[in-house]
N, C-alpha and C. Protein backbone atom coordinates (compact mmCIF):
# COMPACT_ATOMS: atom_id res chain seq x y z
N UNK A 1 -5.35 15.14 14.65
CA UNK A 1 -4.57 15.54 13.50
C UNK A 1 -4.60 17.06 13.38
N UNK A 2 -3.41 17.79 13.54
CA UNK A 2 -3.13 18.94 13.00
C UNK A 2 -3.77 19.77 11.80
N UNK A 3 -4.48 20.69 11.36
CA UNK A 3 -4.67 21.20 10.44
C UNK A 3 -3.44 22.25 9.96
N UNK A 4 -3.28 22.36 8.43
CA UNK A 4 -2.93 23.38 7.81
C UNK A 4 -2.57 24.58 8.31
N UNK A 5 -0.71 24.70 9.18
CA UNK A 5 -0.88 26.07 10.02
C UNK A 5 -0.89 25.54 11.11
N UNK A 6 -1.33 24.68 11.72
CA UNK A 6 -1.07 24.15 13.46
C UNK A 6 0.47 22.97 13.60
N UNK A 7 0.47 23.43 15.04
CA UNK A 7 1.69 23.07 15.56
C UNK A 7 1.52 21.59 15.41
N UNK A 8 2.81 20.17 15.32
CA UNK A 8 2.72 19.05 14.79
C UNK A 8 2.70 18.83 16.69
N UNK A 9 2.38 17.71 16.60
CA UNK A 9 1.98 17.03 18.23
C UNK A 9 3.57 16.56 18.29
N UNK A 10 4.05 16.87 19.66
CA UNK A 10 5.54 16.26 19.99
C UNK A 10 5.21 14.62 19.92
N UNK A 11 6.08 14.31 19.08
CA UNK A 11 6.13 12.88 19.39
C UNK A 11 8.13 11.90 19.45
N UNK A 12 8.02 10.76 19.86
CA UNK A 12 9.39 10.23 20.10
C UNK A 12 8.81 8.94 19.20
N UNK A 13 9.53 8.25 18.70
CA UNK A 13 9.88 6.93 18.12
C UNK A 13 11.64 6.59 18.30
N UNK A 14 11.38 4.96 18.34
CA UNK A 14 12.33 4.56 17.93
C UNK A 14 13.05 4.28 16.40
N UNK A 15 14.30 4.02 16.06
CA UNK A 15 14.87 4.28 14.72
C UNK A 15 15.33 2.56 13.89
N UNK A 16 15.25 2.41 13.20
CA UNK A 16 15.81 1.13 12.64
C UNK A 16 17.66 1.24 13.16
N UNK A 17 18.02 2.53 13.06
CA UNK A 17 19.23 2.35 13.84
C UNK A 17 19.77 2.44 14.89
N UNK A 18 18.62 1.99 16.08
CA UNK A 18 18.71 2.19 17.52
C UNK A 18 18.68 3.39 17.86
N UNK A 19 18.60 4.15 17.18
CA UNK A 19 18.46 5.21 18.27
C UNK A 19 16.67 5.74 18.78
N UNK A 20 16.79 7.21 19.19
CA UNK A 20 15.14 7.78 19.76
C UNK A 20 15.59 8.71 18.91
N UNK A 21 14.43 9.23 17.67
CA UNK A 21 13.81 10.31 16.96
C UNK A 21 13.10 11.28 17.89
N UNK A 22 13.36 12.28 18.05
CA UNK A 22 12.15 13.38 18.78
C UNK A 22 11.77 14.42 17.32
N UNK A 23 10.60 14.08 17.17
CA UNK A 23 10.52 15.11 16.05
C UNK A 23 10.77 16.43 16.26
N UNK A 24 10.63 16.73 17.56
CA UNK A 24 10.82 18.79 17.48
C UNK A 24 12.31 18.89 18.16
N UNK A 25 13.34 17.85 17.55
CA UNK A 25 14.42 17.88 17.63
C UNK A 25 14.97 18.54 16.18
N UNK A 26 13.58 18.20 15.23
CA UNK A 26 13.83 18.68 14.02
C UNK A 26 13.78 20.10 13.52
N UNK A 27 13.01 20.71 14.41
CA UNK A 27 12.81 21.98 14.15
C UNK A 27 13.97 22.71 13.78
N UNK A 28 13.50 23.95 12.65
CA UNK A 28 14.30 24.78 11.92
C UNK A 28 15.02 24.21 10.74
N UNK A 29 14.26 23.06 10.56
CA UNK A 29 14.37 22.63 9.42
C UNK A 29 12.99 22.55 8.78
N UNK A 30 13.32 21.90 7.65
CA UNK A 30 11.44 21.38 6.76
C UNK A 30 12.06 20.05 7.20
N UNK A 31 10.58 19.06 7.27
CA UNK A 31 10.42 17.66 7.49
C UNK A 31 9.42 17.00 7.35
N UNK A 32 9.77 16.09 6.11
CA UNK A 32 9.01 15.52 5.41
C UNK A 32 8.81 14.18 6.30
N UNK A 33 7.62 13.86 6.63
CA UNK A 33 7.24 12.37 7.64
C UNK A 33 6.34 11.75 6.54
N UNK A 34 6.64 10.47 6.16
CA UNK A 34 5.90 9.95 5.16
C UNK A 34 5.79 8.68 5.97
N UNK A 35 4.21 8.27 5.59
CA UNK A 35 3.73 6.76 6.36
C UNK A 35 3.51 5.72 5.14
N UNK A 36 4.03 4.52 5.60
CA UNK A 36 4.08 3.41 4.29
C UNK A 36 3.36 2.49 5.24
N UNK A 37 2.74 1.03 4.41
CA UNK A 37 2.12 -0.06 5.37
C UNK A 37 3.00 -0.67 5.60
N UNK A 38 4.19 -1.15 4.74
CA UNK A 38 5.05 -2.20 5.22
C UNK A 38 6.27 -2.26 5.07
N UNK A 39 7.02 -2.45 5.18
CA UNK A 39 8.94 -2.75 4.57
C UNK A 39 9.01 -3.70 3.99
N UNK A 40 9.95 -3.97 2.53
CA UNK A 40 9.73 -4.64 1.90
C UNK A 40 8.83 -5.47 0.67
N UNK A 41 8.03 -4.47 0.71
CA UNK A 41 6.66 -4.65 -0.15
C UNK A 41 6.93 -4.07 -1.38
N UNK A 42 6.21 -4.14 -2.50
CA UNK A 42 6.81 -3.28 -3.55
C UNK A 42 6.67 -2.01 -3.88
N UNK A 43 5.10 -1.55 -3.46
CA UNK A 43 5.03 0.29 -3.40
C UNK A 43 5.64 0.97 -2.62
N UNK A 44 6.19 0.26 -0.71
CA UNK A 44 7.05 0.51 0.01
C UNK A 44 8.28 1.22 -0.57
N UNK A 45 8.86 -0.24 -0.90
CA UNK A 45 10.12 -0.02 -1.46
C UNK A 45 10.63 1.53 -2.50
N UNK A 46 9.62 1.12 -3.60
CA UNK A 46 9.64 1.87 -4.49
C UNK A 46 9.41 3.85 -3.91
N UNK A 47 8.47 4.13 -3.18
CA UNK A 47 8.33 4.64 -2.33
C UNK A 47 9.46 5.52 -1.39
N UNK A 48 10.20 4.34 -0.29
CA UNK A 48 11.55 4.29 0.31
C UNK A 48 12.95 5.07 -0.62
N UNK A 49 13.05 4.44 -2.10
CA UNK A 49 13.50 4.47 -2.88
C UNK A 49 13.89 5.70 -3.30
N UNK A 50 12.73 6.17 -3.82
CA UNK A 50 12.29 7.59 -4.43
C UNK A 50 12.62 8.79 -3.34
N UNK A 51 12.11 8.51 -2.16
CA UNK A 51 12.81 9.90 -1.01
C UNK A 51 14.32 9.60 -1.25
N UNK A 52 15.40 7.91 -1.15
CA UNK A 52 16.58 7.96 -1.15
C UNK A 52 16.91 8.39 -1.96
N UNK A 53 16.71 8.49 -3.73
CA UNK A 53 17.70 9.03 -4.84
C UNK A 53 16.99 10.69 -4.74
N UNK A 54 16.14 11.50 -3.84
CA UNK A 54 15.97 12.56 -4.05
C UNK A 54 16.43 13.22 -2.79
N UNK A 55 17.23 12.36 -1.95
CA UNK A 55 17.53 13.07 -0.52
C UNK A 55 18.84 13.81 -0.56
N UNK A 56 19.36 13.82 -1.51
CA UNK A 56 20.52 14.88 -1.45
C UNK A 56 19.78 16.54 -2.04
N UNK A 57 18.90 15.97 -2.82
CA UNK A 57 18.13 17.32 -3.42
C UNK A 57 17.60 18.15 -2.44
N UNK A 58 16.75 17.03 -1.36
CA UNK A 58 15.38 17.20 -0.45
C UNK A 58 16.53 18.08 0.59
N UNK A 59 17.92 17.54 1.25
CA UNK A 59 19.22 18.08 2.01
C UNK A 59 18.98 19.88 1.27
N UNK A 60 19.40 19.82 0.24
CA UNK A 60 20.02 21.23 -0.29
C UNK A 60 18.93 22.00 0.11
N UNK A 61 17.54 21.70 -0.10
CA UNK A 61 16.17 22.83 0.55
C UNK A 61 15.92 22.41 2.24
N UNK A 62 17.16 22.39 2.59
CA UNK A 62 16.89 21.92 4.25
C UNK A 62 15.93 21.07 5.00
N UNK A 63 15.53 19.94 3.85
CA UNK A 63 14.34 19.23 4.36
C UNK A 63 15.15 17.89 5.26
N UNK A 64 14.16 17.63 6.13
CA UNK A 64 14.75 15.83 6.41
C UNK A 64 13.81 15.01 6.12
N UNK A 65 13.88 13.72 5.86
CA UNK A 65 12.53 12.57 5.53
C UNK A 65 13.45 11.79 6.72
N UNK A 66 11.95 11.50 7.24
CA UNK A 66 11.28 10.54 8.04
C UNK A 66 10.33 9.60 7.92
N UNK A 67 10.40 9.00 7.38
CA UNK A 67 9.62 7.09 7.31
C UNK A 67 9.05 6.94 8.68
N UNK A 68 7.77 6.11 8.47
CA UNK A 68 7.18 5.74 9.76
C UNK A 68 6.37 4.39 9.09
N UNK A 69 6.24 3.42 9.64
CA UNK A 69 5.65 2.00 9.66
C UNK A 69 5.56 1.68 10.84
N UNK A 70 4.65 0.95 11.10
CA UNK A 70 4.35 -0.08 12.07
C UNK A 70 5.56 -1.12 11.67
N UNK A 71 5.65 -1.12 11.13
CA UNK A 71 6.90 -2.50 11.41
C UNK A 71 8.06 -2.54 12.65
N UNK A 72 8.55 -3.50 12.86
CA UNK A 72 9.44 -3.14 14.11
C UNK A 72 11.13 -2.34 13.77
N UNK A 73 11.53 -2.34 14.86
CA UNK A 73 12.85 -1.71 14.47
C UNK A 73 13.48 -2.55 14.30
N UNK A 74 13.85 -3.62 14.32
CA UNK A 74 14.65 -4.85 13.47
C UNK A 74 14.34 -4.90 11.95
N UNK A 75 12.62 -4.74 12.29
CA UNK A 75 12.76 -4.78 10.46
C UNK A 75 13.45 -3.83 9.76
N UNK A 76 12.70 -2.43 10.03
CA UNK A 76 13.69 -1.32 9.77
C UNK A 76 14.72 -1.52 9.77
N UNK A 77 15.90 -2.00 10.48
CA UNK A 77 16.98 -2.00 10.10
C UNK A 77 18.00 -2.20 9.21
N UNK A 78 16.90 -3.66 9.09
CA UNK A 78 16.83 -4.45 7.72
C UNK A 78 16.77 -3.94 6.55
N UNK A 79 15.36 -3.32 6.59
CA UNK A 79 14.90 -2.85 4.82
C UNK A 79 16.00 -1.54 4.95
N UNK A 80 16.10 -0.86 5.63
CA UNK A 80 17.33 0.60 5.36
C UNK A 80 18.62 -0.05 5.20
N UNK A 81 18.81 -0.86 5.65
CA UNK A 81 20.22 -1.48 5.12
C UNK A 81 20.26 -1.96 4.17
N UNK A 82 19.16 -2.70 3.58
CA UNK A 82 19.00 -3.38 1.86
C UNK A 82 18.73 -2.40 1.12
N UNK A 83 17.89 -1.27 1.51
CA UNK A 83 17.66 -0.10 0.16
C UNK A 83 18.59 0.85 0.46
N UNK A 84 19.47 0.71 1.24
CA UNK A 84 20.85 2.07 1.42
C UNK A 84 19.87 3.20 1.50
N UNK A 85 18.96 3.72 2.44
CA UNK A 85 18.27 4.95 2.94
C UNK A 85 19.43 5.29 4.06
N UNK A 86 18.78 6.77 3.59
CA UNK A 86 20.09 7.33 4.39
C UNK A 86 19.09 8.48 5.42
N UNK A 87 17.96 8.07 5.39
CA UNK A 87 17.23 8.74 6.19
C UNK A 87 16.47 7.54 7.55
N UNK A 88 16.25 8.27 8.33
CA UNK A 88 16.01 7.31 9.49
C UNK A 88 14.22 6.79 9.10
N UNK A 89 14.25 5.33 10.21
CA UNK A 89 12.82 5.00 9.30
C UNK A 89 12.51 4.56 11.31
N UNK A 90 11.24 5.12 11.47
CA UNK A 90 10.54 5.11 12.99
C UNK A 90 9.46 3.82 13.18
N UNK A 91 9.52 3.25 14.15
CA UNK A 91 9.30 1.94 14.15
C UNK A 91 7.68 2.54 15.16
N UNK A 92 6.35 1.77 14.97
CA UNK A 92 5.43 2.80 15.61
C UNK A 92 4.58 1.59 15.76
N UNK A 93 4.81 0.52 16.17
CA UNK A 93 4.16 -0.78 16.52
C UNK A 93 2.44 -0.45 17.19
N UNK A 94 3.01 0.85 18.24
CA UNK A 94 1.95 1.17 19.15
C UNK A 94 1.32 2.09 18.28
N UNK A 95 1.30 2.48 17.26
CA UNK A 95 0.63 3.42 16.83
C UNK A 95 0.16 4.97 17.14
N UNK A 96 1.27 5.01 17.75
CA UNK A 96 1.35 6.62 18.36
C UNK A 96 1.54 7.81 17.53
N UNK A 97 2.46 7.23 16.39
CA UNK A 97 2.72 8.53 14.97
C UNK A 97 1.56 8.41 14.16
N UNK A 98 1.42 6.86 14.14
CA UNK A 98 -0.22 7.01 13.26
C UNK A 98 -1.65 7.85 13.64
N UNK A 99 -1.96 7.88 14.68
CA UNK A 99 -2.95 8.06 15.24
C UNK A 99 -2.64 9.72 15.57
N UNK A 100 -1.40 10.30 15.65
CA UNK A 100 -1.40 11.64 15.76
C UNK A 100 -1.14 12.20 14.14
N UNK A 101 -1.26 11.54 13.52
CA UNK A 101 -1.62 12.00 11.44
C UNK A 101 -2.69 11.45 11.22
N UNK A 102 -3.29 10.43 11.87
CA UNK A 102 -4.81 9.92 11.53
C UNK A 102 -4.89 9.24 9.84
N UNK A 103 -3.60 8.54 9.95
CA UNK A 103 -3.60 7.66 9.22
C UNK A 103 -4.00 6.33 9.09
N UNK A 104 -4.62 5.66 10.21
CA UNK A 104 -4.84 3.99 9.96
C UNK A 104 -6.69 4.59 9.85
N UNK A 105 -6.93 3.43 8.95
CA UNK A 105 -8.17 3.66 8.03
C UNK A 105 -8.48 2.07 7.70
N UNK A 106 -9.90 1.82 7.62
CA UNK A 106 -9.80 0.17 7.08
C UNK A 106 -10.08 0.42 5.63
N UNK A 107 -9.37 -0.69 5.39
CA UNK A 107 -9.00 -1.39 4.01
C UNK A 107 -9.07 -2.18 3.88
N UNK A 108 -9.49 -2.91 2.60
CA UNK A 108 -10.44 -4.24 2.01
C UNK A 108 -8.63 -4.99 1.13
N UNK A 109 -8.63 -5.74 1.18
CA UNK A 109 -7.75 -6.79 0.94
C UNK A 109 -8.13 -8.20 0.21
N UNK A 110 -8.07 -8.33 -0.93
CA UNK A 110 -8.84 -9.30 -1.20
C UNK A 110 -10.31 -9.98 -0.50
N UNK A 111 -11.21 -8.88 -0.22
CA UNK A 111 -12.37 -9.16 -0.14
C UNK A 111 -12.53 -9.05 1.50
N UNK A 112 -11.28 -8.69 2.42
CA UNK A 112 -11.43 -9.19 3.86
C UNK A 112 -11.27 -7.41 4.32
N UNK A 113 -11.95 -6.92 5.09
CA UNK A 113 -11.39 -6.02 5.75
C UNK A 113 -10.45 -5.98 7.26
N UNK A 114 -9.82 -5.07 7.05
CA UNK A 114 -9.00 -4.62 8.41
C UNK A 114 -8.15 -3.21 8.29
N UNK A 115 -7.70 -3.29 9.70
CA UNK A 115 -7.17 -1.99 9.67
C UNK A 115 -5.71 -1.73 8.92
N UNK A 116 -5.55 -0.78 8.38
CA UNK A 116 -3.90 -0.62 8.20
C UNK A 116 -3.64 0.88 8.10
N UNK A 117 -1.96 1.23 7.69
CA UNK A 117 -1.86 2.53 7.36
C UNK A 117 -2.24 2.97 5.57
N UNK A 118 -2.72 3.88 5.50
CA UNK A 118 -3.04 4.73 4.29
C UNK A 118 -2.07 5.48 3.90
N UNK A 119 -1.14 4.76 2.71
CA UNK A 119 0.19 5.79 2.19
C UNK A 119 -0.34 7.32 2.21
N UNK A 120 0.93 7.98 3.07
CA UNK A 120 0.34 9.33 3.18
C UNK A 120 1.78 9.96 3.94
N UNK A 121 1.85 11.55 3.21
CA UNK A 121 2.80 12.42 3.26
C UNK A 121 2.84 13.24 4.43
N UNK A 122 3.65 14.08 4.81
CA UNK A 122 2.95 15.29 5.18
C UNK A 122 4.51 16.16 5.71
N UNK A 123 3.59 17.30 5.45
CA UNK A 123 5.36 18.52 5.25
C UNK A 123 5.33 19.30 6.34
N UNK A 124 6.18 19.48 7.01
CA UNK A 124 5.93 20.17 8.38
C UNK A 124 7.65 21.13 7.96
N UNK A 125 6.57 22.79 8.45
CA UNK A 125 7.72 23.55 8.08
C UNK A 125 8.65 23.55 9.49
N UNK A 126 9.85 24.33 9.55
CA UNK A 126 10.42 24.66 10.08
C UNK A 126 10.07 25.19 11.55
N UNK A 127 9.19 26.02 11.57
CA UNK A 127 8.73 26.19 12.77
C UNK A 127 7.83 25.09 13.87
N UNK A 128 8.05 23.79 12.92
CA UNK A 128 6.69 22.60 13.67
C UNK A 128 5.85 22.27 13.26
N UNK A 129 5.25 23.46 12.15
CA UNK A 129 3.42 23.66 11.92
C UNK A 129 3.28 23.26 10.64
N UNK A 130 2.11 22.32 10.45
CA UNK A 130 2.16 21.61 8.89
C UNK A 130 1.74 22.40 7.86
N UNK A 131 2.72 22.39 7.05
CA UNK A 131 2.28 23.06 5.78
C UNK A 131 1.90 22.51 4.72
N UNK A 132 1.98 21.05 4.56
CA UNK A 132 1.23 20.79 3.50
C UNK A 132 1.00 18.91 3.53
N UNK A 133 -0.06 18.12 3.12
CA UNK A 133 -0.12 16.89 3.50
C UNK A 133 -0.98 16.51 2.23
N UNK A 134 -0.63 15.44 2.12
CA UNK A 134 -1.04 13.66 0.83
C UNK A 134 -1.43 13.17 1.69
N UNK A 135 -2.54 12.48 0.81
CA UNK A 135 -3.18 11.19 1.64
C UNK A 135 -3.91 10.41 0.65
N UNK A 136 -3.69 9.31 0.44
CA UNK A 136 -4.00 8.23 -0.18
C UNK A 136 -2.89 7.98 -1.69
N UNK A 137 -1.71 8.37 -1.20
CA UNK A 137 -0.78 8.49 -2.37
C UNK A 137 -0.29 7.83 -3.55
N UNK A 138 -0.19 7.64 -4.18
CA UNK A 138 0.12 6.76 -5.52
C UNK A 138 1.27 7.71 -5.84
N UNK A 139 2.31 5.87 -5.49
CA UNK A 139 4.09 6.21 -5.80
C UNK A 139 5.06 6.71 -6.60
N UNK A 140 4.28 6.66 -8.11
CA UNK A 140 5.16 7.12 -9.11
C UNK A 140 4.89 8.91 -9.11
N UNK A 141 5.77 9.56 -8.72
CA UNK A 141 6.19 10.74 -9.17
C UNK A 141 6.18 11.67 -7.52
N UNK A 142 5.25 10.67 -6.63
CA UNK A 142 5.25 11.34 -5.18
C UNK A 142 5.95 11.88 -4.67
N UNK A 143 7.30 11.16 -4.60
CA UNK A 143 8.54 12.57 -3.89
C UNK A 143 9.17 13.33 -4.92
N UNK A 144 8.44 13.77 -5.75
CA UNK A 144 9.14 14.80 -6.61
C UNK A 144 8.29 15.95 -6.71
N UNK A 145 7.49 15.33 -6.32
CA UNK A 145 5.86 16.50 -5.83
C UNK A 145 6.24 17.41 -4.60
N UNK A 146 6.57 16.23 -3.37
CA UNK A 146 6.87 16.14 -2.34
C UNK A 146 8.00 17.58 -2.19
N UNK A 147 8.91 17.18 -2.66
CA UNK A 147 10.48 17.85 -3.12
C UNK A 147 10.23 19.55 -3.68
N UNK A 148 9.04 19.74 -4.82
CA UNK A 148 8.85 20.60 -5.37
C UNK A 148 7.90 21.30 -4.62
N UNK A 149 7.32 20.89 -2.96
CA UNK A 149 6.85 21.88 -2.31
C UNK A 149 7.20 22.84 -1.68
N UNK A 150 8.69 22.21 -1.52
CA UNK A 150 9.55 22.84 -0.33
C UNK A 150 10.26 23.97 -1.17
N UNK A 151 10.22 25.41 -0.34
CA UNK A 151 11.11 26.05 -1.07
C UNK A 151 12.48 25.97 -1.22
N UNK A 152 13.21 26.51 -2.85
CA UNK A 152 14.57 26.66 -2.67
C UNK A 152 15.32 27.62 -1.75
N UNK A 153 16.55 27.32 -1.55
CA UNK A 153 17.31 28.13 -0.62
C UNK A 153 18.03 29.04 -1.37
């Protein structure tokens, strides 16, 4: 995992809408990569939600959001087509985006442990290099936090 100021690790995923994401395709923009555990769930959603009614805002400060789950790209396709996201959501089965944010962490579940992802943000400026990251997030007001890091244009 990158610290504060270091370059983000190149990575590729696939998209709920078929296509390949290269993140340092993103460069010269801001880009917001946010990790959820599941599609369809309710902090997910809600979550999903909150980047969609703030992504015309998040557009005007040149940001892009990027979703990442382990879920597959069928599902993705799915949940972005039922919540009308208009941002792409990266399908990471293998755990390749997780493990380069050092997000999967165990977690207790009604009394059972296992592994999963840990809702968690993270802002990568324009040049690649992270400028600012959440971790262990609680949904209500998160992408407006998120939104209010990035500077105006």
């Amino acid at each position: 995992m990158p610290d504060i100021g270091q370059m983000i690790p190149r990575l590729k995923g696939s998209t709920g809408d078929g296509h390949e994401l290269d993140l340092a395709s993103l460069r010269g923009e801001w880009v917001v990569v946010y990790f959820y555990p599941r599609d369809n769930t309710p902090g997910c959603t809600s979550e999903a939600r909150d980047f969609r009614d703030l992504y015309a805002d998040l557009r005007r400060r040149g940001a892009q959001v990027v979703g990442v789950s382990r879920d597959s790209v069928k599902s993705h396709a799915n949940f972005a087509l039922k919540q009308n996201l208009p941002f792409p959501l990266v399908s990471d089965p293998g755990e390749t985006w997780c493990q380069a944010f050092d997000v999967i962490r165990e977690k207790v579940l009604y009394g059972k442990r296992h592994m999963g992802v840990v809702r968690s943000t993270f802002l990568i400026d324009p040049t690649g290099r992270l400028a600012r990251e959440w971790r262990n997030v609680k949904v209500p007001g998160h992408a407006s936090c998120v939104l209010d890091a990035i500077p105006a244009r």
